[in-house]
PDB file of N, CA and C in Angstrom:
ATOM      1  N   UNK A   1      16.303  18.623   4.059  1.00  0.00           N
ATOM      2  CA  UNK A   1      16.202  19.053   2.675  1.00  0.00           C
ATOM      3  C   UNK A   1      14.800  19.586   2.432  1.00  0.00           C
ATOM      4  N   UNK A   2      14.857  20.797   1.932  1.00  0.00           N
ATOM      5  CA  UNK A   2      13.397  21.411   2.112  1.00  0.00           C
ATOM      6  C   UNK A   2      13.067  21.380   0.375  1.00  0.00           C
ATOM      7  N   UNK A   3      12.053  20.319  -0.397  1.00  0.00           N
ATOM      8  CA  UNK A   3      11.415  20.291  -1.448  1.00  0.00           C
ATOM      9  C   UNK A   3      10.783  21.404  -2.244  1.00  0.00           C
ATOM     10  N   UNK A   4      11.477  21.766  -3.565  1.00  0.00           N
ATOM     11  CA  UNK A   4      10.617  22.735  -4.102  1.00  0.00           C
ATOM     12  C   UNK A   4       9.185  22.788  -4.229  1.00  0.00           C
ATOM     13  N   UNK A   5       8.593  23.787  -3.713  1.00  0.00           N
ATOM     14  CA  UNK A   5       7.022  24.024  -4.113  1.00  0.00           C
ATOM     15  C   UNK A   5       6.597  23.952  -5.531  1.00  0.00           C
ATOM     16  N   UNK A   6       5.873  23.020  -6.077  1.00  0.00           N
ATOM     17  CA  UNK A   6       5.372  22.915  -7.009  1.00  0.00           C
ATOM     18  C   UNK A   6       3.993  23.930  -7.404  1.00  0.00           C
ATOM     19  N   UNK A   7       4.699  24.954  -8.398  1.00  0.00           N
ATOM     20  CA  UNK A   7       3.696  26.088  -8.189  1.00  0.00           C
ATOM     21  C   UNK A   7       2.124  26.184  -9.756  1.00  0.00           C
ATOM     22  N   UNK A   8       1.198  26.408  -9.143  1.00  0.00           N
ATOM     23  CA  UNK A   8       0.172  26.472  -9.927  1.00  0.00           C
ATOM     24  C   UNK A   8      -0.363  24.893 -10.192  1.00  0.00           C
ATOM     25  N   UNK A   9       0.116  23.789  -9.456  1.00  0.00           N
ATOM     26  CA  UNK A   9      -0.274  23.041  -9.626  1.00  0.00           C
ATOM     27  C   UNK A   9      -1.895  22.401  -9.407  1.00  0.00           C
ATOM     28  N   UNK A  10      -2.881  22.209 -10.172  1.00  0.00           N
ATOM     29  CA  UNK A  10      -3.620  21.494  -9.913  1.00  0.00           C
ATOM     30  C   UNK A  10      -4.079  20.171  -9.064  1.00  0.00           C
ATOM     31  N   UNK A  11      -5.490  19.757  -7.981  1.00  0.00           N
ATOM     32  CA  UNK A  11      -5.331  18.872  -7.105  1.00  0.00           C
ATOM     33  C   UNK A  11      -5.069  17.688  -8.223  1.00  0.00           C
ATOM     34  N   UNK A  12      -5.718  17.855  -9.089  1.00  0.00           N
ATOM     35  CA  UNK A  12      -5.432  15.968 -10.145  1.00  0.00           C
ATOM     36  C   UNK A  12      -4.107  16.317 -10.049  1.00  0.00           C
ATOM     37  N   UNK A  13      -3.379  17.147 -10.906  1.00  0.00           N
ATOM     38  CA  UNK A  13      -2.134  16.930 -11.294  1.00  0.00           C
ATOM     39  C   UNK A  13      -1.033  16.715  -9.606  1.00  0.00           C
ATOM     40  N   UNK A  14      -1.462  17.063  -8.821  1.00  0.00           N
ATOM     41  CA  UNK A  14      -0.833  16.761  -7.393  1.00  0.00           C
ATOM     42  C   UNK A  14      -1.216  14.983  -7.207  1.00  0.00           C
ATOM     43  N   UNK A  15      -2.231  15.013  -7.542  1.00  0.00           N
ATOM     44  CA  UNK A  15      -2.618  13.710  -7.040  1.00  0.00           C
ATOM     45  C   UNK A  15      -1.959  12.341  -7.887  1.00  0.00           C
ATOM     46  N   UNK A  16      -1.934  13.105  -9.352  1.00  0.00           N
ATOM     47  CA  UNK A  16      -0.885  11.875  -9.885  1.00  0.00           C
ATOM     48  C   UNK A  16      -0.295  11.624  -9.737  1.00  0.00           C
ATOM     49  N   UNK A  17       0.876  12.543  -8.992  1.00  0.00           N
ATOM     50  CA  UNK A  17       2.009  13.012  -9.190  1.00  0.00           C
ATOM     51  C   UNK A  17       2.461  12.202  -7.831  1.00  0.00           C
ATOM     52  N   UNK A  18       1.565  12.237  -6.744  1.00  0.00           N
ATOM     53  CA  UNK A  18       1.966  11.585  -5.582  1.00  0.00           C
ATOM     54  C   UNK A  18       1.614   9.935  -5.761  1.00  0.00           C
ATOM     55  N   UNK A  19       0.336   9.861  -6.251  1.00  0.00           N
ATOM     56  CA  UNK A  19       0.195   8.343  -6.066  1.00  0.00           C
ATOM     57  C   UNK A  19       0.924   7.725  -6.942  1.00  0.00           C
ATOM     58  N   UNK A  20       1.493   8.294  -8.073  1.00  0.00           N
ATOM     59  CA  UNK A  20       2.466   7.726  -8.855  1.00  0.00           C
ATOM     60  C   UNK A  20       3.719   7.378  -8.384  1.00  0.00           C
ATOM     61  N   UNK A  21       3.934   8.261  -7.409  1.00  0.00           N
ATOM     62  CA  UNK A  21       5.364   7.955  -6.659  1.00  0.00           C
ATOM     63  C   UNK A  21       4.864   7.234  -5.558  1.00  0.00           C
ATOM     64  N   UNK A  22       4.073   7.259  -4.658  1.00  0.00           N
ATOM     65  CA  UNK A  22       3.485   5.963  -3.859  1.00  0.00           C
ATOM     66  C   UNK A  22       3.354   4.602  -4.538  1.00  0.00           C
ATOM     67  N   UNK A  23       2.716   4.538  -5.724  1.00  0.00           N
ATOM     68  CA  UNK A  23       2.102   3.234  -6.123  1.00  0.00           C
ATOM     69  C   UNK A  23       3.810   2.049  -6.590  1.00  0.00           C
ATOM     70  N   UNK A  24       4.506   3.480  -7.285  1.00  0.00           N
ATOM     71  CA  UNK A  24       5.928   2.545  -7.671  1.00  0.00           C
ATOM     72  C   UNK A  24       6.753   2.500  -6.158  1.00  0.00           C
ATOM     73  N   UNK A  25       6.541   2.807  -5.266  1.00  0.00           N
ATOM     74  CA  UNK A  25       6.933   2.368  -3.957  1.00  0.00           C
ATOM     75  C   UNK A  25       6.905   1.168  -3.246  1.00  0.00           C
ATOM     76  N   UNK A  26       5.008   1.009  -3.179  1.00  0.00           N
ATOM     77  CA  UNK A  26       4.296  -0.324  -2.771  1.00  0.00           C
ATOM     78  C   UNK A  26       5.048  -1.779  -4.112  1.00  0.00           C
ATOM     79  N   UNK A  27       4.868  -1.366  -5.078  1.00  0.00           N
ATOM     80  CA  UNK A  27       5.650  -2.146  -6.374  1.00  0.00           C
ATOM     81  C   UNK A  27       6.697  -2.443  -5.587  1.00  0.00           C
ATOM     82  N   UNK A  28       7.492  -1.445  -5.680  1.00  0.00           N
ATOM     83  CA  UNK A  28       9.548  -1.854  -5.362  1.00  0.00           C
ATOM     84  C   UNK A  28       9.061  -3.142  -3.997  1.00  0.00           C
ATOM     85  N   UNK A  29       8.598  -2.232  -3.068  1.00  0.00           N
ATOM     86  CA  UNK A  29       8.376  -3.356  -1.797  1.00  0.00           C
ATOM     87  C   UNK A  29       8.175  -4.231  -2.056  1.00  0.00           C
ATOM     88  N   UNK A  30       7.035  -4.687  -2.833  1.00  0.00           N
ATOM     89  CA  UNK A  30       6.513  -6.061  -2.896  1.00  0.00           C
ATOM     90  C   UNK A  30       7.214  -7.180  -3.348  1.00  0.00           C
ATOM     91  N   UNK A  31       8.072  -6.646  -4.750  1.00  0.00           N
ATOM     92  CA  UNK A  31       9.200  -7.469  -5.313  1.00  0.00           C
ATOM     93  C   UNK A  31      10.420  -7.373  -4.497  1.00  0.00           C
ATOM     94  N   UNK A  32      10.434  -6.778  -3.522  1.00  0.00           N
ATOM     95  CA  UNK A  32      11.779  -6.952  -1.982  1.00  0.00           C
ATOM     96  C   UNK A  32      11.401  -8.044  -1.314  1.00  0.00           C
ATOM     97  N   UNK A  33      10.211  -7.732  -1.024  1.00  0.00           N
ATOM     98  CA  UNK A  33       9.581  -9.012  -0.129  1.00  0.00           C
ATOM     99  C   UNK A  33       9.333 -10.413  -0.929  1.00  0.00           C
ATOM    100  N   UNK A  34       9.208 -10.075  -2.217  1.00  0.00           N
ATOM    101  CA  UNK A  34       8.892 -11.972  -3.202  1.00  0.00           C
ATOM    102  C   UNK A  34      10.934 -12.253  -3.047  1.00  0.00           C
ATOM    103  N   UNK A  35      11.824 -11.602  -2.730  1.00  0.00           N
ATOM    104  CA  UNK A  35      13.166 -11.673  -2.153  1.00  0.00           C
ATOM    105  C   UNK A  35      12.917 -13.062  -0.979  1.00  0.00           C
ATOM    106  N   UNK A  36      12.379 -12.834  -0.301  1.00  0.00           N
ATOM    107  CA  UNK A  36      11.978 -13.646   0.451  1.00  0.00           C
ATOM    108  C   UNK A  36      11.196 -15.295   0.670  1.00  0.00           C
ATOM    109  N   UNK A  37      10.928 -15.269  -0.419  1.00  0.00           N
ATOM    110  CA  UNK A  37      10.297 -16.339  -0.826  1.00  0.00           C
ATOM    111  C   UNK A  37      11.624 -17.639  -1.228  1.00  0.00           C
ATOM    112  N   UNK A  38      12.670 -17.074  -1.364  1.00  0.00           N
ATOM    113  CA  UNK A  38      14.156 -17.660  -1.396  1.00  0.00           C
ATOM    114  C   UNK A  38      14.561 -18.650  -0.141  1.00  0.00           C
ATOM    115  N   UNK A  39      13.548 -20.081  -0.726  1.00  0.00           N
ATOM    116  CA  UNK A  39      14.369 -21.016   0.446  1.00  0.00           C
ATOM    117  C   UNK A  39      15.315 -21.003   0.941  1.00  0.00           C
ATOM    118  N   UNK A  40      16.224 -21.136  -0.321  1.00  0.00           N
ATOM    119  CA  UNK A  40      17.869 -21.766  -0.119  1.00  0.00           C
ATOM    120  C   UNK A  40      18.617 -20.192   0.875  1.00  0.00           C
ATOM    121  N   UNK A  41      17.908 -19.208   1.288  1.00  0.00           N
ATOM    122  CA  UNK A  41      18.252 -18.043   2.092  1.00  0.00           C
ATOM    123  C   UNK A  41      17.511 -17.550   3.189  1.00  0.00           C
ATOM    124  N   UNK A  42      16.090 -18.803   3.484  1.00  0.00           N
ATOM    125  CA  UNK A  42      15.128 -18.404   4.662  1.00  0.00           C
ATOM    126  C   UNK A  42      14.730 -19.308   4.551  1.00  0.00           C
ATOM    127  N   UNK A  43      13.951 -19.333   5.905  1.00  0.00           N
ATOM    128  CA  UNK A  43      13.493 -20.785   6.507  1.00  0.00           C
ATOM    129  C   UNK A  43      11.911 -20.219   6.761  1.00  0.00           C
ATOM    130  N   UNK A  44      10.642 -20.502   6.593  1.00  0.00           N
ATOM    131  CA  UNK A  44       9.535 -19.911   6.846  1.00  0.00           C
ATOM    132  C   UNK A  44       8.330 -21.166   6.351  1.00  0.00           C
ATOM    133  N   UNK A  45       7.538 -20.973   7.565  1.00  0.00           N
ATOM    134  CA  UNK A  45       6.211 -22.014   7.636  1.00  0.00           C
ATOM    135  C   UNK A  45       5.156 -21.199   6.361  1.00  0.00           C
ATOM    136  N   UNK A  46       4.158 -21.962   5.864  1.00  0.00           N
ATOM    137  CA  UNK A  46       2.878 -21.561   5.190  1.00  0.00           C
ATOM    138  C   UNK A  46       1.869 -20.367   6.113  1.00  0.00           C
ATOM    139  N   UNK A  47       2.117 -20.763   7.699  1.00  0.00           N
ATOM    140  CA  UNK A  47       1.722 -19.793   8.505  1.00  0.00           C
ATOM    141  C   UNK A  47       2.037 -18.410   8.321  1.00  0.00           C
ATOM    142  N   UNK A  48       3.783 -18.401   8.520  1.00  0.00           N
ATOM    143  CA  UNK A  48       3.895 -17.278   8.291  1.00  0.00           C
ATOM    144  C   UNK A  48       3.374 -16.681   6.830  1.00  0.00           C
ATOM    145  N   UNK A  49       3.638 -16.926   6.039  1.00  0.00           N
ATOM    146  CA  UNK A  49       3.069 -16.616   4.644  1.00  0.00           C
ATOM    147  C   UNK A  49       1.908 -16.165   4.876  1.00  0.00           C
ATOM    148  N   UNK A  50       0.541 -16.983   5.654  1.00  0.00           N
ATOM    149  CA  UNK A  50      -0.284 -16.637   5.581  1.00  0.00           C
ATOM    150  C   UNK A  50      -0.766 -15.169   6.134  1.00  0.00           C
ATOM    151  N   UNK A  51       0.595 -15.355   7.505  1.00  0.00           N
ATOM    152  CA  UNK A  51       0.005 -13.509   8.116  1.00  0.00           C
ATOM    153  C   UNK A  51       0.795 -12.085   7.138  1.00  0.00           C
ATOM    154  N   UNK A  52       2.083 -12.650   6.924  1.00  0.00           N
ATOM    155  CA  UNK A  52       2.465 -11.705   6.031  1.00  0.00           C
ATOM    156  C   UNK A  52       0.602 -11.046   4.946  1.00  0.00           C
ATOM    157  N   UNK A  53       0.664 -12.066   3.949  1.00  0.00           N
ATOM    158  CA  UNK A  53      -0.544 -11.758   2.748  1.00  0.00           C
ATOM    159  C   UNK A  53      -1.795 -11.401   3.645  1.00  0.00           C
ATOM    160  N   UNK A  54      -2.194 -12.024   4.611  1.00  0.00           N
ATOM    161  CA  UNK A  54      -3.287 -11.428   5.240  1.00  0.00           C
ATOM    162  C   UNK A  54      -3.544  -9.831   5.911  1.00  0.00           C
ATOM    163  N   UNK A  55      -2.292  -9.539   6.461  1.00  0.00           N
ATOM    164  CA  UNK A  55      -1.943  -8.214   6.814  1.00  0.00           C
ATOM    165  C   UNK A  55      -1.512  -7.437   5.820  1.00  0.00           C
ATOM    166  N   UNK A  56      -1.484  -7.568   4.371  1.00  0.00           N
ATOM    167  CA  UNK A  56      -1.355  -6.772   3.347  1.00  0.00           C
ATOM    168  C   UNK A  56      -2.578  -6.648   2.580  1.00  0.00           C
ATOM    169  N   UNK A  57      -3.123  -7.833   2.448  1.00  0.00           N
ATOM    170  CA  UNK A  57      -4.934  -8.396   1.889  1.00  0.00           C
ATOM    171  C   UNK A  57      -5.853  -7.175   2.941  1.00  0.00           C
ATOM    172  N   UNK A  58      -5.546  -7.339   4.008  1.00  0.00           N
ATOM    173  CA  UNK A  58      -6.320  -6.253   5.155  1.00  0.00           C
ATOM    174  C   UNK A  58      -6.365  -4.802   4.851  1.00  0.00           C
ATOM    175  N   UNK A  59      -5.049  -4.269   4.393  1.00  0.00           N
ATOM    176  CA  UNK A  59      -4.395  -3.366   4.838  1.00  0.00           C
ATOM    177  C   UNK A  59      -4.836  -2.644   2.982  1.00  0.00           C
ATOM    178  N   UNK A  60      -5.160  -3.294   2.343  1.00  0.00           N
ATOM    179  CA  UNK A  60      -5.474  -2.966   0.659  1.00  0.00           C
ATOM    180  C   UNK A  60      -6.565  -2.822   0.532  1.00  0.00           C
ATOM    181  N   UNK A  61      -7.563  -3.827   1.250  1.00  0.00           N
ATOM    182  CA  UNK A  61      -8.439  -3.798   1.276  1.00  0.00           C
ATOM    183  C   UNK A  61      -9.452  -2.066   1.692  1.00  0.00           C
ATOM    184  N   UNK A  62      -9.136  -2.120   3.359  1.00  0.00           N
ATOM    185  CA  UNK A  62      -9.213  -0.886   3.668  1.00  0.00           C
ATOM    186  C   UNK A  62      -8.665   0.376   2.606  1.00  0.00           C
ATOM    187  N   UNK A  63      -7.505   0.571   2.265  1.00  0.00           N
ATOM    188  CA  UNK A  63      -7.225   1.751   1.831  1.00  0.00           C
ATOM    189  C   UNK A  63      -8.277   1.825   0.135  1.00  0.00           C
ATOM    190  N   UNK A  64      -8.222   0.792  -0.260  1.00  0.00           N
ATOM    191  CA  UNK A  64      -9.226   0.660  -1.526  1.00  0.00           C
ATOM    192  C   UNK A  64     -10.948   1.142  -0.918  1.00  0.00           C
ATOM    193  N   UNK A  65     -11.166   0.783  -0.068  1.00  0.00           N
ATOM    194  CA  UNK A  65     -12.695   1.575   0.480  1.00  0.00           C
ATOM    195  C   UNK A  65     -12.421   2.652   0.754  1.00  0.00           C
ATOM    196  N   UNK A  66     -11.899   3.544   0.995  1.00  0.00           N
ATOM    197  CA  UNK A  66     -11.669   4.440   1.014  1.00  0.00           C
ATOM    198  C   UNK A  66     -11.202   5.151  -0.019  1.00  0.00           C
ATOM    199  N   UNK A  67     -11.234   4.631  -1.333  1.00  0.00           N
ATOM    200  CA  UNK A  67     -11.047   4.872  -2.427  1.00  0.00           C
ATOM    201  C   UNK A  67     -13.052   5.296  -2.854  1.00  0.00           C
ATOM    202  N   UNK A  68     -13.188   4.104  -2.926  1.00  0.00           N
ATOM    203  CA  UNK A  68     -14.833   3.894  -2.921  1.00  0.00           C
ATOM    204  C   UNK A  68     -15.740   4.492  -1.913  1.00  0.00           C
ATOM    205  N   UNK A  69     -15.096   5.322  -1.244  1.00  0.00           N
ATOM    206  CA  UNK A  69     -16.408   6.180  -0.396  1.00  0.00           C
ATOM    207  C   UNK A  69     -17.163   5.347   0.315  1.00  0.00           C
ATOM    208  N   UNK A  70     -16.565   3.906   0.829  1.00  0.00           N
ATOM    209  CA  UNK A  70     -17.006   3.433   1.476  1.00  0.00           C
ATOM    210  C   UNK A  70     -17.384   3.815   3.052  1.00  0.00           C
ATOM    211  N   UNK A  71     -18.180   3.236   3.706  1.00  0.00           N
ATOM    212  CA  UNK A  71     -18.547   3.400   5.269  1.00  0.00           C
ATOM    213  C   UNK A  71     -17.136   2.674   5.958  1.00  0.00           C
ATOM    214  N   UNK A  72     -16.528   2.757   6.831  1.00  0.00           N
ATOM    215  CA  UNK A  72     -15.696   1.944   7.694  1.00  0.00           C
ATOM    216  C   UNK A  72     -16.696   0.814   8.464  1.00  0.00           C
ATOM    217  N   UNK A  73     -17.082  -0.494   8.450  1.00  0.00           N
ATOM    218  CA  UNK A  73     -17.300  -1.592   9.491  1.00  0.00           C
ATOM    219  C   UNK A  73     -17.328  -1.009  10.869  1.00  0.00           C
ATOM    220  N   UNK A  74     -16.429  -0.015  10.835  1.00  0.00           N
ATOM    221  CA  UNK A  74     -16.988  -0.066  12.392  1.00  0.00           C
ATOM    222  C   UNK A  74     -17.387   1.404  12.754  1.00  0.00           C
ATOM    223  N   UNK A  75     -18.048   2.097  12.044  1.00  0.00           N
ATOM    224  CA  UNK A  75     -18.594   2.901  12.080  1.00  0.00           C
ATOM    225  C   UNK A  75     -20.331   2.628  12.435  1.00  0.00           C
ATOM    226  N   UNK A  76     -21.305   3.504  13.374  1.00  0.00           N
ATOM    227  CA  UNK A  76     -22.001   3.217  13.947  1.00  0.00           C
ATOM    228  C   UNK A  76     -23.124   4.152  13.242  1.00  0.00           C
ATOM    229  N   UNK A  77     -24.220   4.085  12.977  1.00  0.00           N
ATOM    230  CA  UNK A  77     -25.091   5.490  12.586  1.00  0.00           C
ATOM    231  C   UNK A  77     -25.915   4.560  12.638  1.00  0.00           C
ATOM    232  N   UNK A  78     -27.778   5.146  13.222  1.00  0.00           N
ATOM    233  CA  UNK A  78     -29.023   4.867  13.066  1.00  0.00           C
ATOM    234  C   UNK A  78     -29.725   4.773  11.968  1.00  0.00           C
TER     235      UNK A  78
END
């Protein structure tokens, strides 16, 4: 399916337009995954919990510095 070109559009108005449809994405997911939190339908340690949120805590973290013009940690310069 090939998407209409959105014509004369501006980068803000592109940019809302996408992270708006990204951000209610990450949303839908997150309340799929609190799905999960459903004892009486899964069986799961505090461990796991912990890597699930840690690998999302990680993963937010990063994309938010990069919001902020941050340096990457493992980037090297004198």
């Amino acid at each position: 399916m090939i998407k209409p070109k959105i014509e004369m559009e501006s980068k803000e108005e592109r940019f809302k337009r996408i992270a708006t449809q990204r951000t209610r994405k990450i949303i839908y997911y997150l309340k799929i995954l609190s799905n999960c939190a459903n004892k009486s339908a899964y069986s799961y340690t505090n461990h796991d919990v912990t890597k699930i949120f840690n690998a999302i805590d990680k993963e937010l973290k990063l994309t938010k510095s990069k919001f902020e013009n941050k340096k990457s940690k493992n980037e090297f310069s004198l």
